[in-house]
C-alpha atoms as a PDB file:
ATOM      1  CA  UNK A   1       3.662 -12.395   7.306  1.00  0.00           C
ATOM      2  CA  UNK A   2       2.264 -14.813   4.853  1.00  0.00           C
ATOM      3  CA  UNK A   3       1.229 -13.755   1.298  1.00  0.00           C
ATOM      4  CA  UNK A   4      -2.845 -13.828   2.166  1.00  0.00           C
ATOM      5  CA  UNK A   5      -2.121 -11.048   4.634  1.00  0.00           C
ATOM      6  CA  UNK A   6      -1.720  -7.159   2.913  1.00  0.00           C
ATOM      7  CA  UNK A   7      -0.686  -4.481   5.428  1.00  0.00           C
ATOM      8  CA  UNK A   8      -3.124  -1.674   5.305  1.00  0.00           C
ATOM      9  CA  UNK A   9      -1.319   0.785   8.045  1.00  0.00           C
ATOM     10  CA  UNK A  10       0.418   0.667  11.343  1.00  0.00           C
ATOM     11  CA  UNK A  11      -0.452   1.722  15.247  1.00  0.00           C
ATOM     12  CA  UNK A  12       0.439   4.995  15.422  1.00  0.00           C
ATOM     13  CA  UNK A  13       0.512   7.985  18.296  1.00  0.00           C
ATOM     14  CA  UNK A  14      -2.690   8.262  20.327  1.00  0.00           C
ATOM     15  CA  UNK A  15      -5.900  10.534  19.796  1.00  0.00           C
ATOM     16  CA  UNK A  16      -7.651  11.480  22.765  1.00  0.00           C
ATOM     17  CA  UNK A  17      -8.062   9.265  25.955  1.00  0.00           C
ATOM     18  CA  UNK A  18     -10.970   7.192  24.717  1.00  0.00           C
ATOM     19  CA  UNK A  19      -8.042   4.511  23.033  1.00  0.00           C
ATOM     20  CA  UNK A  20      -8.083   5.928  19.370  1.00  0.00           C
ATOM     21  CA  UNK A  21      -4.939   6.375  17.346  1.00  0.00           C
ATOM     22  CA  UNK A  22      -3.768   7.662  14.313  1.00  0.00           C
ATOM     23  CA  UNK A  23      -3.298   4.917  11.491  1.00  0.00           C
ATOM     24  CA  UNK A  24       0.383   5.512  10.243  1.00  0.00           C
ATOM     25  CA  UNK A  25       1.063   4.770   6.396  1.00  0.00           C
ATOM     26  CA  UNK A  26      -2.674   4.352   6.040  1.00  0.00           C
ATOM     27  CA  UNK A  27      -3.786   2.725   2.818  1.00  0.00           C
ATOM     28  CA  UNK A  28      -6.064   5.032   0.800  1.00  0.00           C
ATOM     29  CA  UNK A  29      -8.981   2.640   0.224  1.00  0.00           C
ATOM     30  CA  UNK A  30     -11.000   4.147   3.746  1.00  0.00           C
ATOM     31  CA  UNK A  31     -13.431   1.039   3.743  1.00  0.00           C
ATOM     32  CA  UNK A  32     -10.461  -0.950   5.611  1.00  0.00           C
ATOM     33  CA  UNK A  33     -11.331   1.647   8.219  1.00  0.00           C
ATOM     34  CA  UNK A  34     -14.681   1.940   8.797  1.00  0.00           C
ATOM     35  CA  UNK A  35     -16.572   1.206  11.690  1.00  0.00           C
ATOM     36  CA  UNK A  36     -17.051  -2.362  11.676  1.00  0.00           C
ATOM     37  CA  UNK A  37     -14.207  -3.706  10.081  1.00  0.00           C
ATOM     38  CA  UNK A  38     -12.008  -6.420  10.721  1.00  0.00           C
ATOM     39  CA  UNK A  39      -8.221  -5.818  11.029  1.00  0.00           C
ATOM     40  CA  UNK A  40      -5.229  -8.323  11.988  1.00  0.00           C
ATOM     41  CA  UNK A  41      -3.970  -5.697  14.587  1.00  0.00           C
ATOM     42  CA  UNK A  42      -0.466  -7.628  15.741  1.00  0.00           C
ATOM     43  CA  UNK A  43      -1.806 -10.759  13.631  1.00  0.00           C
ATOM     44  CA  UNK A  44      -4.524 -10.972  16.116  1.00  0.00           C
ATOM     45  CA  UNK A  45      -7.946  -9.871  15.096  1.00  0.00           C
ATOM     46  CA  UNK A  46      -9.839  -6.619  16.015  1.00  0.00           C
ATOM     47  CA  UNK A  47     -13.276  -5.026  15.053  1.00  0.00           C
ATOM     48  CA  UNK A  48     -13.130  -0.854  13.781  1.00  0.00           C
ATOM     49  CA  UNK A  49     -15.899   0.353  16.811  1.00  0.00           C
ATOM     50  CA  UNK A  50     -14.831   3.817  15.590  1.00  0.00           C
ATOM     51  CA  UNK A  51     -13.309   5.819  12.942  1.00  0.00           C
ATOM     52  CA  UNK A  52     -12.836   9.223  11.836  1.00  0.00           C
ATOM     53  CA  UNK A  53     -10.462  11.698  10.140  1.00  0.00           C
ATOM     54  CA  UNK A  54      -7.807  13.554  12.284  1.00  0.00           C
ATOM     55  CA  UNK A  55      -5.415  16.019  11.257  1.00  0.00           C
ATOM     56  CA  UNK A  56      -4.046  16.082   7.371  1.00  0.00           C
ATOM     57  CA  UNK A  57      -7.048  13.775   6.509  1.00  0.00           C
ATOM     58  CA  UNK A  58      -5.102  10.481   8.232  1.00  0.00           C
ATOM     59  CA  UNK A  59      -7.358   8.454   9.798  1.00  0.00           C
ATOM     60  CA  UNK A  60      -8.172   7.670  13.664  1.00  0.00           C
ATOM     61  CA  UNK A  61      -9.885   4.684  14.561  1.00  0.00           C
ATOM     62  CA  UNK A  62     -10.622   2.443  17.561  1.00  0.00           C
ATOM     63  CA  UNK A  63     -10.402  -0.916  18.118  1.00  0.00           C
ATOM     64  CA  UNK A  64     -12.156  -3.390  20.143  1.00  0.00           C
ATOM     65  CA  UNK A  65      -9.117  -4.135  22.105  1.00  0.00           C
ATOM     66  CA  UNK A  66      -5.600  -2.454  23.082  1.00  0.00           C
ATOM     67  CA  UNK A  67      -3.104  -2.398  20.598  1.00  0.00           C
ATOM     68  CA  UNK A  68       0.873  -1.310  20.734  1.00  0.00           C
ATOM     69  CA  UNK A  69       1.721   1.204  19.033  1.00  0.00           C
ATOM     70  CA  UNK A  70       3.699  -0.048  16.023  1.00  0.00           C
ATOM     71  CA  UNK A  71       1.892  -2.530  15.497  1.00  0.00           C
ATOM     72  CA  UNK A  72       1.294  -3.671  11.895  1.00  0.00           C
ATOM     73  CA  UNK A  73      -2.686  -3.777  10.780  1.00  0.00           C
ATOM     74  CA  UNK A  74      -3.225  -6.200   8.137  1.00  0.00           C
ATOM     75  CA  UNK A  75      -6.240  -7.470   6.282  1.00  0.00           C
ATOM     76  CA  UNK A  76      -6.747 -10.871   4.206  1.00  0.00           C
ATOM     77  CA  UNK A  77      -6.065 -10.358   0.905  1.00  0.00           C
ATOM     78  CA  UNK A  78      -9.713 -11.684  -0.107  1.00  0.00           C
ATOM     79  CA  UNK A  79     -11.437  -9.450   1.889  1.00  0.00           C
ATOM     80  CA  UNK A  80      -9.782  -6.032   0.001  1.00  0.00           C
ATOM     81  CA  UNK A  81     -12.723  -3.914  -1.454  1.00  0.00           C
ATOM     82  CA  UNK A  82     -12.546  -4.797  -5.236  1.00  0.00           C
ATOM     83  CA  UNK A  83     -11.462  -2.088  -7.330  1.00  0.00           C
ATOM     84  CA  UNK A  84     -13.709   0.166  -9.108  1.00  0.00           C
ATOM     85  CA  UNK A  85     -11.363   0.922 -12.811  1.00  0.00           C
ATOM     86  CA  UNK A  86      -9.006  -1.661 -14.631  1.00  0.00           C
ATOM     87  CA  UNK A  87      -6.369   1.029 -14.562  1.00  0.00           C
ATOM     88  CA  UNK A  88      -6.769   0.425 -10.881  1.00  0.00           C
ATOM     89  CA  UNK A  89      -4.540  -1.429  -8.683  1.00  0.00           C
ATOM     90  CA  UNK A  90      -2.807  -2.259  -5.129  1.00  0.00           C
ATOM     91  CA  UNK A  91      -0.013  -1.415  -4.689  1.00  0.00           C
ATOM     92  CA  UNK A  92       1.239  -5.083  -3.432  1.00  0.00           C
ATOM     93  CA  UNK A  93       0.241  -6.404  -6.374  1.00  0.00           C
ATOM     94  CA  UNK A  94       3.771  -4.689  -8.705  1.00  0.00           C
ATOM     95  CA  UNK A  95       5.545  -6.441  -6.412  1.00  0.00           C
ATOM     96  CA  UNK A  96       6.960  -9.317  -8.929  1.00  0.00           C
ATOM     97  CA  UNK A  97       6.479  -7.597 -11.890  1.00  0.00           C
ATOM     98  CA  UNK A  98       8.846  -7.121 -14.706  1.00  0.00           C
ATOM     99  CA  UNK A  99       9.716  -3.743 -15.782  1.00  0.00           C
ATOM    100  CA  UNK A 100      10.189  -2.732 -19.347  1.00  0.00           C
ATOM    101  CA  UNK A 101      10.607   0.714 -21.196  1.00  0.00           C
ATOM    102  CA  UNK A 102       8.805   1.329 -24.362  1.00  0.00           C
ATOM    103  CA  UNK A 103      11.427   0.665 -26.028  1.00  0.00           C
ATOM    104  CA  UNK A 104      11.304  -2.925 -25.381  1.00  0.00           C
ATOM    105  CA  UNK A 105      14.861  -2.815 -23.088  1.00  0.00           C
ATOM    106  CA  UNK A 106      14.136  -4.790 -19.605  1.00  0.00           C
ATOM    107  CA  UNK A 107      14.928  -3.307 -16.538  1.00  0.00           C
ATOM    108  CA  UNK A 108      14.656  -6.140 -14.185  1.00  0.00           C
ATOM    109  CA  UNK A 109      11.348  -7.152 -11.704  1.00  0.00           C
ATOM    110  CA  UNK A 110       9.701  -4.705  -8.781  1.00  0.00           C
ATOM    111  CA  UNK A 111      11.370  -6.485  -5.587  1.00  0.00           C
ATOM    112  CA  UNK A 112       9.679  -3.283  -3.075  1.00  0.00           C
ATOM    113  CA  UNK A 113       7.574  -0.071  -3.288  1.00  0.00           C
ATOM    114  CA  UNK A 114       8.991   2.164  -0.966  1.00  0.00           C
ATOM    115  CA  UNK A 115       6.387   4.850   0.220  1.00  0.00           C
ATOM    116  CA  UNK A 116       7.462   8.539   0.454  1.00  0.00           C
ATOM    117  CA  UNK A 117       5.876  11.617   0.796  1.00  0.00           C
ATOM    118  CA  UNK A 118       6.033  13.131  -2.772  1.00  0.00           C
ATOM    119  CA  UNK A 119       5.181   9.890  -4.621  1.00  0.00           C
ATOM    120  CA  UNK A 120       5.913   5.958  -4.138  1.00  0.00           C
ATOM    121  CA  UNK A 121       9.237   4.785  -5.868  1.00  0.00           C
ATOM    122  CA  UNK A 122       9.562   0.986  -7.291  1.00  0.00           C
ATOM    123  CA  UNK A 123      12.459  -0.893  -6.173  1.00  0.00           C
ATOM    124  CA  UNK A 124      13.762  -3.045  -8.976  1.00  0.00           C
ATOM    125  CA  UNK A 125      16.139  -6.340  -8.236  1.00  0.00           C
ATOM    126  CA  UNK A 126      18.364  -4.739 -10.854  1.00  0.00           C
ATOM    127  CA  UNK A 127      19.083  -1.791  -8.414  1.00  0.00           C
ATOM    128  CA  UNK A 128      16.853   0.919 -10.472  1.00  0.00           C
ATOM    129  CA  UNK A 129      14.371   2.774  -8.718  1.00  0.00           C
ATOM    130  CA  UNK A 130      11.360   4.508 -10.778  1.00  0.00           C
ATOM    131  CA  UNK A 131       9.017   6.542  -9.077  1.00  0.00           C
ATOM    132  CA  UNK A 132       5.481   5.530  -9.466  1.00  0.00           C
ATOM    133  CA  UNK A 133       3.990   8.781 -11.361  1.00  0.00           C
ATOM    134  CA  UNK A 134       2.585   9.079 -14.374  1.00  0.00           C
ATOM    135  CA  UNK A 135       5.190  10.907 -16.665  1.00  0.00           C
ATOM    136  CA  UNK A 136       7.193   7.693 -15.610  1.00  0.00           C
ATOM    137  CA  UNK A 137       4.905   4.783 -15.384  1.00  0.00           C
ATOM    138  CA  UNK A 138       3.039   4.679 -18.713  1.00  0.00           C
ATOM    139  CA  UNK A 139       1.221   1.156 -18.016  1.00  0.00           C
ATOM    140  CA  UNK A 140       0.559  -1.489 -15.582  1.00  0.00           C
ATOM    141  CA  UNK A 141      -0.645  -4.541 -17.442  1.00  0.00           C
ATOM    142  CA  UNK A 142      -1.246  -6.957 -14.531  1.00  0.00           C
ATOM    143  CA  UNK A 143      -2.650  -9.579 -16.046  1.00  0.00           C
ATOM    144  CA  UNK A 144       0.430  -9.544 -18.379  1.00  0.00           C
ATOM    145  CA  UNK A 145       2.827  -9.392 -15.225  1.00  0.00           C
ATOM    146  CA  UNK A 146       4.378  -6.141 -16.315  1.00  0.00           C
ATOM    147  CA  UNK A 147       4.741  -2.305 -16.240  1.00  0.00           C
ATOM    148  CA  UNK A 148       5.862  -0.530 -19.396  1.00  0.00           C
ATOM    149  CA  UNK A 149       7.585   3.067 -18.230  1.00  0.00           C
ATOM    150  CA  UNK A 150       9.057   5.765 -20.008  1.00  0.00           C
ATOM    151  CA  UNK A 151      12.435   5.882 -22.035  1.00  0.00           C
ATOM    152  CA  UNK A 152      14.827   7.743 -19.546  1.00  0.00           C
ATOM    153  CA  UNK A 153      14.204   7.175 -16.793  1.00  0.00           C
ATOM    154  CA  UNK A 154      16.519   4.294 -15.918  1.00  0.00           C
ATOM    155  CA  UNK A 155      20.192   4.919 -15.528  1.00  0.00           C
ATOM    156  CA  UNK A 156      21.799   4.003 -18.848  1.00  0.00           C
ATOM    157  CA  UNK A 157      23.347   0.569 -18.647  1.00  0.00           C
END
């Protein structure tokens, strides 16, 4: 996948006979949803025709075409809605970032976010992973290409 394309979910099991499906690891930005959007469904584009919430708030939608299930849905980076707050961000864009504490000692450079239920963890090349909460993660200064988290929560070196 090339670096203009930002996964925003994936084909998942099937709602109702009409074609819809829920949207697996759905990002929470909804507008990539709506009716009328354009998604890379397989890297081949498809337009939202409908969209709504099933159970536990995930989304269903239907596409203009037939899509596997499993199937990655991806947008262009360009076309993400901007965000609202500066303390606001996507969560592609740690990806690259160093990783200090506060107390100035560097912890390496986010390599993955993994997503779990509870809260998202950063992968660092360094082997650490932090999980992306607050008590942890005190700032994400992206135009300064870093995060500053809390004393502790590393493994000691």
């Amino acid at each position: 996948m090339g670096s203009d394309l930002v996964v925003v979910g994936r084909v998942g099991k099937p709602h109702g006979l009409d074609g819809a499906f829920f949207v697996d690891d759905a990002s929470e930005r909804e507008e990539v949803f709506a009716t009328g959007a354009t998604l890379l469904a397989g890297g081949e584009p498809a337009t939202v025709v409908a969209a709504r919430h099933g159970s536990g708030g995930r989304p269903v939608i239907r596409l203009d075409r037939r899509v596997e299930r499993g199937a990655e849905l991806t947008v262009e980076r360009a076309t993400l809605p901007r965000l609202d707050d500066a303390d606001e961000f996507y969560v592609f864009q740690l990806v690259g970032l160093s990783v200090e504490q506060e107390d100035g000692r560097q912890l390496g450079r986010v390599c993955e976010v993994l997503e779990y239920p509870g809260n998202d963890v950063l992968e660092l090349d360094s082997g650490a992973s932090l999980p992306l909460v607050e008590a942890c993660v005190r700032q994400v200064d992206l135009p300064g290409g870093r995060i500053v988290v809390a004393v502790g929560f590393a493994d000691p070196e």
